[in-house]
N, C-alpha and C. Protein backbone atom coordinates (compact mmCIF):
# COMPACT_ATOMS: atom_id res chain seq x y z
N UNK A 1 54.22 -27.14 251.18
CA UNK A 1 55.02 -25.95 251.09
C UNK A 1 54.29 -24.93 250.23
N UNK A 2 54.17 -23.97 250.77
CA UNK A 2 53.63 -22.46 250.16
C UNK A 2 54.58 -22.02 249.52
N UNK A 3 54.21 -21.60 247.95
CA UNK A 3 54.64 -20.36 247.31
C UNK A 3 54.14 -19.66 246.29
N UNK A 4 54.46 -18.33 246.51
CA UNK A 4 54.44 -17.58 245.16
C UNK A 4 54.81 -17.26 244.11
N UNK A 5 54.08 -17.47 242.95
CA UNK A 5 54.21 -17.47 241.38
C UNK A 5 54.58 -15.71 241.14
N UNK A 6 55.56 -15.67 240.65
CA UNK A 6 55.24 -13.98 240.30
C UNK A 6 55.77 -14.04 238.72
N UNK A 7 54.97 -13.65 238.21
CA UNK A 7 55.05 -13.15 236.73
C UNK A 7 55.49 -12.60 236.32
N UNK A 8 57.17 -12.89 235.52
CA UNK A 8 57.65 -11.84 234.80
C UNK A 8 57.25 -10.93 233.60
N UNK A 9 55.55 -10.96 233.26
CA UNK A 9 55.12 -10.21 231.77
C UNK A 9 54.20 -9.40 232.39
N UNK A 10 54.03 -7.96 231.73
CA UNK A 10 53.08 -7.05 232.45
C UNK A 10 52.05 -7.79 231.82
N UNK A 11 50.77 -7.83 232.63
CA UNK A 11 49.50 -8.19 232.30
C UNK A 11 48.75 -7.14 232.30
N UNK A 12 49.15 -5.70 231.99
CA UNK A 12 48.27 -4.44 232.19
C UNK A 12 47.80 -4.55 230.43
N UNK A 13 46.17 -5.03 230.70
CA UNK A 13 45.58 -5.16 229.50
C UNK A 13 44.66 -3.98 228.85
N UNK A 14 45.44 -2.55 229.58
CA UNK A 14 44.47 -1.64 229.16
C UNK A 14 44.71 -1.20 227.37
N UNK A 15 43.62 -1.05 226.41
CA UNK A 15 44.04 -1.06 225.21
C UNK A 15 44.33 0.88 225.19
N UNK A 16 45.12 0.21 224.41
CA UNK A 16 45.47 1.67 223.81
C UNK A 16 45.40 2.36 221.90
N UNK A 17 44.94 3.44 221.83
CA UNK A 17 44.04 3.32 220.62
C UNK A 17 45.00 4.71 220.01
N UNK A 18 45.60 5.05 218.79
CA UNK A 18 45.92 5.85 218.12
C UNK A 18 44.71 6.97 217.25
N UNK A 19 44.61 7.91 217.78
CA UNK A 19 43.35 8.36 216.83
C UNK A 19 43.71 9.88 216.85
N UNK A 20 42.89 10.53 216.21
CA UNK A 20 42.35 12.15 215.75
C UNK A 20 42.26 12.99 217.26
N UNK A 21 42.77 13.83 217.44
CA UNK A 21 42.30 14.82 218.80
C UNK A 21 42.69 16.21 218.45
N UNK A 22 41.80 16.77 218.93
CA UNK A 22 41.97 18.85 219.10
C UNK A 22 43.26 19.05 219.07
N UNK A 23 43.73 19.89 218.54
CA UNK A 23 45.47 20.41 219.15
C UNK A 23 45.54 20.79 220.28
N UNK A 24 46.68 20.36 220.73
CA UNK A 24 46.98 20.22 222.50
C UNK A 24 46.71 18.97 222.80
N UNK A 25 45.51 18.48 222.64
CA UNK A 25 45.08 17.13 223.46
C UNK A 25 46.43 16.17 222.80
N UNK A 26 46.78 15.49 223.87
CA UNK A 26 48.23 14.60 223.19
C UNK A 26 47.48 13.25 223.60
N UNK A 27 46.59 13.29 225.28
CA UNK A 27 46.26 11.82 225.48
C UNK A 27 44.74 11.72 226.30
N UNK A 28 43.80 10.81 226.53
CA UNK A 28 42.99 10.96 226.80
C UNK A 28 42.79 9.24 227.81
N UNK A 29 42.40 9.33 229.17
CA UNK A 29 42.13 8.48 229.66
C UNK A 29 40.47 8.11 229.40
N UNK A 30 39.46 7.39 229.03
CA UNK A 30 38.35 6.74 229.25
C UNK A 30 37.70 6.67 230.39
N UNK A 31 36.88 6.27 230.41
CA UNK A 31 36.04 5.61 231.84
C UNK A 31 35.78 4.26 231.75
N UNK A 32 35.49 3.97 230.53
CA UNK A 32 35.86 2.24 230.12
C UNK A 32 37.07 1.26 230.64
N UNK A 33 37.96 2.28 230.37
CA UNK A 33 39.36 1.78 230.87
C UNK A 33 40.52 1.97 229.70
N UNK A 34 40.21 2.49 228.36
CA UNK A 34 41.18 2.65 227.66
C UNK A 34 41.86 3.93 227.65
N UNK A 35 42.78 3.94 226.41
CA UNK A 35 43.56 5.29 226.78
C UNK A 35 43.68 5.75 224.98
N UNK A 36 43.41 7.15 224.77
CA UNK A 36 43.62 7.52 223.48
C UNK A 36 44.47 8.45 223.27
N UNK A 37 46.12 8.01 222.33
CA UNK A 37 46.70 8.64 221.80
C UNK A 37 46.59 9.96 220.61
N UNK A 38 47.11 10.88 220.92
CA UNK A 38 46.74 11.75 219.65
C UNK A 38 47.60 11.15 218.66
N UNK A 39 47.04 10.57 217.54
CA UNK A 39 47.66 10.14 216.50
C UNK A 39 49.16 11.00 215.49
N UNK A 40 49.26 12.10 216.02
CA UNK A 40 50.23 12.59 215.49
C UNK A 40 51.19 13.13 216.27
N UNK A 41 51.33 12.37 217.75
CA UNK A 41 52.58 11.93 218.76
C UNK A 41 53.48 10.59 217.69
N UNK A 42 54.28 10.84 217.73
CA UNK A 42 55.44 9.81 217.21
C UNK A 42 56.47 9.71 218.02
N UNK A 43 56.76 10.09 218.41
CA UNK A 43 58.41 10.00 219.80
C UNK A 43 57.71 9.21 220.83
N UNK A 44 58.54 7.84 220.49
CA UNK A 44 58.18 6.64 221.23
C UNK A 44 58.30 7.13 222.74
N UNK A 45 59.33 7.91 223.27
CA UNK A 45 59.56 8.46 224.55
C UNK A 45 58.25 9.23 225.13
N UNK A 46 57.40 10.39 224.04
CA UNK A 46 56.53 10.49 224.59
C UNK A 46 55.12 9.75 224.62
N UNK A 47 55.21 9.08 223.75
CA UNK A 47 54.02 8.14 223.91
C UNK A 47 54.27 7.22 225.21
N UNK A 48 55.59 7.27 225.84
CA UNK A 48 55.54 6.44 226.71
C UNK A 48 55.26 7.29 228.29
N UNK A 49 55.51 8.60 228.20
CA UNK A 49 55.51 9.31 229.25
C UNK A 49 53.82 9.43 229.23
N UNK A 50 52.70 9.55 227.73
CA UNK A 50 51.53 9.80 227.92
C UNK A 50 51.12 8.54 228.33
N UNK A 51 50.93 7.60 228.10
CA UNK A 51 50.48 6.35 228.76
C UNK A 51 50.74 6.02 230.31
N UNK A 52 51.42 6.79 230.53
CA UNK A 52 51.96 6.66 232.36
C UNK A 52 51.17 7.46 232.37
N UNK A 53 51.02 8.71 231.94
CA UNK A 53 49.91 10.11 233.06
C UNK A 53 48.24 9.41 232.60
N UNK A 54 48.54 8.46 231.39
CA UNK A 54 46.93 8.81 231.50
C UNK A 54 46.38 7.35 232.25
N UNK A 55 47.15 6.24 232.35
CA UNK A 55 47.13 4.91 232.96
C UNK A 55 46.70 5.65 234.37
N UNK A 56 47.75 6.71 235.27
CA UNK A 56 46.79 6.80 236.48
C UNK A 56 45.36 7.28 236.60
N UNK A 57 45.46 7.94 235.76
CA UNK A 57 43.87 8.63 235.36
C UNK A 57 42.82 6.85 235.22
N UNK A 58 43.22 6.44 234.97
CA UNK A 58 42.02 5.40 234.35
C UNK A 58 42.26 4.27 235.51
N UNK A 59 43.44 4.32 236.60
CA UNK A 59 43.58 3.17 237.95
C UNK A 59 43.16 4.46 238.92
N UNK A 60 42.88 5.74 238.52
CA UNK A 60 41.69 6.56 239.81
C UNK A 60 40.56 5.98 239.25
N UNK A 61 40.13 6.36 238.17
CA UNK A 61 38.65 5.43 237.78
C UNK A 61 38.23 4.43 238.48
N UNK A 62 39.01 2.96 238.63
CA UNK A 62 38.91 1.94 239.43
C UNK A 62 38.94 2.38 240.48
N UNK A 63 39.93 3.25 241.40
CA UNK A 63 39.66 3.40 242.92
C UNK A 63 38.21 3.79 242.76
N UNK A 64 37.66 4.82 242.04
CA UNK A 64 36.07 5.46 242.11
C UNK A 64 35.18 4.72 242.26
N UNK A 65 35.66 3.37 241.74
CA UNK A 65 34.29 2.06 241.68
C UNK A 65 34.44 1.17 243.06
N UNK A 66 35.49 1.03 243.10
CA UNK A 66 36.48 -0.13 244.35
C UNK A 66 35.78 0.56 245.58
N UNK A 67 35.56 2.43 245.64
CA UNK A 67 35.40 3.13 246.94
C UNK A 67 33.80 3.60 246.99
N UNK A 68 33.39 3.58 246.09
CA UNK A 68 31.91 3.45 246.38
C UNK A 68 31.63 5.11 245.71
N UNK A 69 32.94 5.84 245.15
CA UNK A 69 33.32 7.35 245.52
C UNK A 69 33.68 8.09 246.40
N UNK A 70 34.43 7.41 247.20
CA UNK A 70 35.01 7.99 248.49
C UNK A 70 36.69 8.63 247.46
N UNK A 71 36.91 7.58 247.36
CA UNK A 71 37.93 7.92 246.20
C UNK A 71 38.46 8.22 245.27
N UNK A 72 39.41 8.61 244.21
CA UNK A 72 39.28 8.64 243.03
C UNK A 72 38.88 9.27 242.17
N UNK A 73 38.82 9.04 240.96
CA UNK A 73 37.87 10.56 239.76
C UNK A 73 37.17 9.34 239.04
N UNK A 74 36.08 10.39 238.79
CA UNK A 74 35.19 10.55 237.81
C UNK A 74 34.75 11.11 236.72
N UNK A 75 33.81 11.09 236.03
CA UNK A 75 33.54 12.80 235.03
C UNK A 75 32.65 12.32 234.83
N UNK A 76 32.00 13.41 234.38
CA UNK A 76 31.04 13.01 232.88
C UNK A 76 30.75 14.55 232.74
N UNK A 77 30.09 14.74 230.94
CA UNK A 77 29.67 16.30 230.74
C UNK A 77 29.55 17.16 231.52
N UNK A 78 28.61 17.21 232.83
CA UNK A 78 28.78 18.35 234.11
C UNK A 78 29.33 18.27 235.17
N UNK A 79 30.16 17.28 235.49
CA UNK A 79 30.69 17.74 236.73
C UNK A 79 32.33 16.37 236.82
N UNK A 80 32.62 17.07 237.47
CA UNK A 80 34.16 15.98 237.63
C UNK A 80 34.29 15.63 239.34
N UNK A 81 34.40 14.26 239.79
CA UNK A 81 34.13 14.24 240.96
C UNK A 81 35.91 13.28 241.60
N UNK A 82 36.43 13.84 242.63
CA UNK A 82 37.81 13.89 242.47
C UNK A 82 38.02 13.74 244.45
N UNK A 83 38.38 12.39 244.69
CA UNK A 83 38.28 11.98 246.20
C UNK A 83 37.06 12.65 246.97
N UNK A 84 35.53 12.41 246.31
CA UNK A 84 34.77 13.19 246.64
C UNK A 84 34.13 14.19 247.04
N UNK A 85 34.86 15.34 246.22
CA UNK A 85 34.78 16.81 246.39
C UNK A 85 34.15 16.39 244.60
N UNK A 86 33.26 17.81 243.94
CA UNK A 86 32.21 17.98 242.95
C UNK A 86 32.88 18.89 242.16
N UNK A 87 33.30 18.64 241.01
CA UNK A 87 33.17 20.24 240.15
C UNK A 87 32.49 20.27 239.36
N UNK A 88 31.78 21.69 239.10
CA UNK A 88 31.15 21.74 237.96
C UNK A 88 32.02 21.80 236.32
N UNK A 89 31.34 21.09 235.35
CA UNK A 89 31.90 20.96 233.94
C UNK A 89 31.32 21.24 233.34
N UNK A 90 31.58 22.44 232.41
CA UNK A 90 30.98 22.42 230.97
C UNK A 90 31.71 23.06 229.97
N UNK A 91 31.57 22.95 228.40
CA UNK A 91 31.58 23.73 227.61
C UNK A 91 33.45 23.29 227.67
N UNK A 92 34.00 22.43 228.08
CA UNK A 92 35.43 22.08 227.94
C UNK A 92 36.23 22.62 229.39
N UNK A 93 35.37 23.19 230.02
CA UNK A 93 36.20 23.90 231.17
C UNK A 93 35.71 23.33 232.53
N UNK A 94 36.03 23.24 233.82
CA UNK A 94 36.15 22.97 235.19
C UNK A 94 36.11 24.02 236.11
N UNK A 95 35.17 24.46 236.80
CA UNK A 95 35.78 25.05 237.74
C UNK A 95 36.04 24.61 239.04
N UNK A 96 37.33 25.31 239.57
CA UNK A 96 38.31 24.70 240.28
C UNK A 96 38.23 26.25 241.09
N UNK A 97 38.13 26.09 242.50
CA UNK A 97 38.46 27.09 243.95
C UNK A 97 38.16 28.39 242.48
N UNK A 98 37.06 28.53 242.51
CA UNK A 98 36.25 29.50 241.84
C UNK A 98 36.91 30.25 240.58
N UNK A 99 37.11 29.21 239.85
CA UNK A 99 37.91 29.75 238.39
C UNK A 99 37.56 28.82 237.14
N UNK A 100 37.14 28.88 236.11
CA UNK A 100 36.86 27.51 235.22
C UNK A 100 38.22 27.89 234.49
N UNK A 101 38.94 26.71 234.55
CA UNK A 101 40.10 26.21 233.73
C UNK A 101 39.55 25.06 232.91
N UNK A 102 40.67 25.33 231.84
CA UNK A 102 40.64 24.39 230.66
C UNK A 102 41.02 23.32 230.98
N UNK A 103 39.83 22.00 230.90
CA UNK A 103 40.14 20.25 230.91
C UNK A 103 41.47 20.07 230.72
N UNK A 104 42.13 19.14 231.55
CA UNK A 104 43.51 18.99 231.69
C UNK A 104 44.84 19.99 232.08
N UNK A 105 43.98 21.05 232.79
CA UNK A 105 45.07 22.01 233.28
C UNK A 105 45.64 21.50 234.44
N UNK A 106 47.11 21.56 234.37
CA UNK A 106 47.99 21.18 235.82
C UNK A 106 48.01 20.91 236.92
N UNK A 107 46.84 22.25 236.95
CA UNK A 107 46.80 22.63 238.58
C UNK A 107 45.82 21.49 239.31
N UNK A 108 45.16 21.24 238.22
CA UNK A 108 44.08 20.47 239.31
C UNK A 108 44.83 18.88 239.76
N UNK A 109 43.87 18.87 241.12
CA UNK A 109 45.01 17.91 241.71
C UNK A 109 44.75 16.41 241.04
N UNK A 110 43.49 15.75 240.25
CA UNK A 110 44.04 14.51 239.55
C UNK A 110 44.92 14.83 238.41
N UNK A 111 45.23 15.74 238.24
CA UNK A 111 46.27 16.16 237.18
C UNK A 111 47.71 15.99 237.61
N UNK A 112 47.78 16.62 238.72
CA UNK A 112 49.29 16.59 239.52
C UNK A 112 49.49 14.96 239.50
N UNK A 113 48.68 14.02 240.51
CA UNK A 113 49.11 13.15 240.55
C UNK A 113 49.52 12.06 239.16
N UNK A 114 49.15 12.69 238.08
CA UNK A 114 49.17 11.80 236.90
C UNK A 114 50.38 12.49 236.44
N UNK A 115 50.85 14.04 236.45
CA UNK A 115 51.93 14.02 236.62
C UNK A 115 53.25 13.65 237.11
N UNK A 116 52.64 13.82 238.19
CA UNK A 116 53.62 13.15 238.88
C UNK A 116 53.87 11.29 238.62
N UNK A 117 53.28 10.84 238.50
CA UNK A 117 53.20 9.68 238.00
C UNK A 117 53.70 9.39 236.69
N UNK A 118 53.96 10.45 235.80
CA UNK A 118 54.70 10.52 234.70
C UNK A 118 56.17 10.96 234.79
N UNK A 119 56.31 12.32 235.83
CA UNK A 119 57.58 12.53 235.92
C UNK A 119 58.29 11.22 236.72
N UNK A 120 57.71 10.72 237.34
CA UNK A 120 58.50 9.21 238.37
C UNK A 120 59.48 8.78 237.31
N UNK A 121 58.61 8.46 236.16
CA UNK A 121 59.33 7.30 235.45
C UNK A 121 60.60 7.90 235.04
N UNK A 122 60.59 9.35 235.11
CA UNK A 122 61.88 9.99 234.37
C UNK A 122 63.42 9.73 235.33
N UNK A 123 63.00 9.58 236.50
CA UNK A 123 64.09 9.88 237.44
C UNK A 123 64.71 8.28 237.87
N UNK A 124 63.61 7.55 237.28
CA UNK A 124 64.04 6.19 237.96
C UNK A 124 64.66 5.21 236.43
């Protein structure tokens, strides 16, 4: 007889690190796989809404590796690479459909989806 074990404990072992960041910056996904809190978030509610937006940020990472880059985001210093379309990066900014916006602005679409991936948790 076949069956499946399903685990009632999250096993999501991504670490999460309390530290120093710019004003504004509240959270920061890795490429390693961790996630960095701005240390002077305290409202357990939003530390919990930043760990949802930045957790998808860092499970696109994995699609990026899983897809060869067909999928997913990337970064590094010059360029941000996002279901395999290129942007150029520098100096803290992106440009996006010919405009450099500031790292972590809304509009861009791995942003939406990490939003959106944050607002989920609100409604459910």
């Amino acid at each position: 007889m076949a069956f499946k074990l399903e685990s009632p404990f999250n096993t999501d072992n991504t670490p999460i690190y309390f530290r120093e960041k710019p004003e504004g910056v509240l959270g920061v996904a890795t490429k390693a796989g961790s996630i960095i809190i701005n240390e002077k978030v305290k409202d357990p509610k939003q530390i919990e809404e930043i760990i949802l937006h930045e957790t998808d940020h860092t499970n696109r990472f994995k699609e990026f590796e899983r897809t060869n880059g067909l999928r997913g985001l990337y970064y590094d210093d010059n360029k941000v690479i996002h279901n395999n379309k290129t942007f150029a990066r520098k100096n803290g900014k992106i440009k996006y459909q010919g405009k450099w916006r500031p790292d972590g602005w809304p509009g861009f679409p791995w942003e939406v989806t990490a939003y959106n991936a944050e607002n989920k948790s609100k409604t459910t």
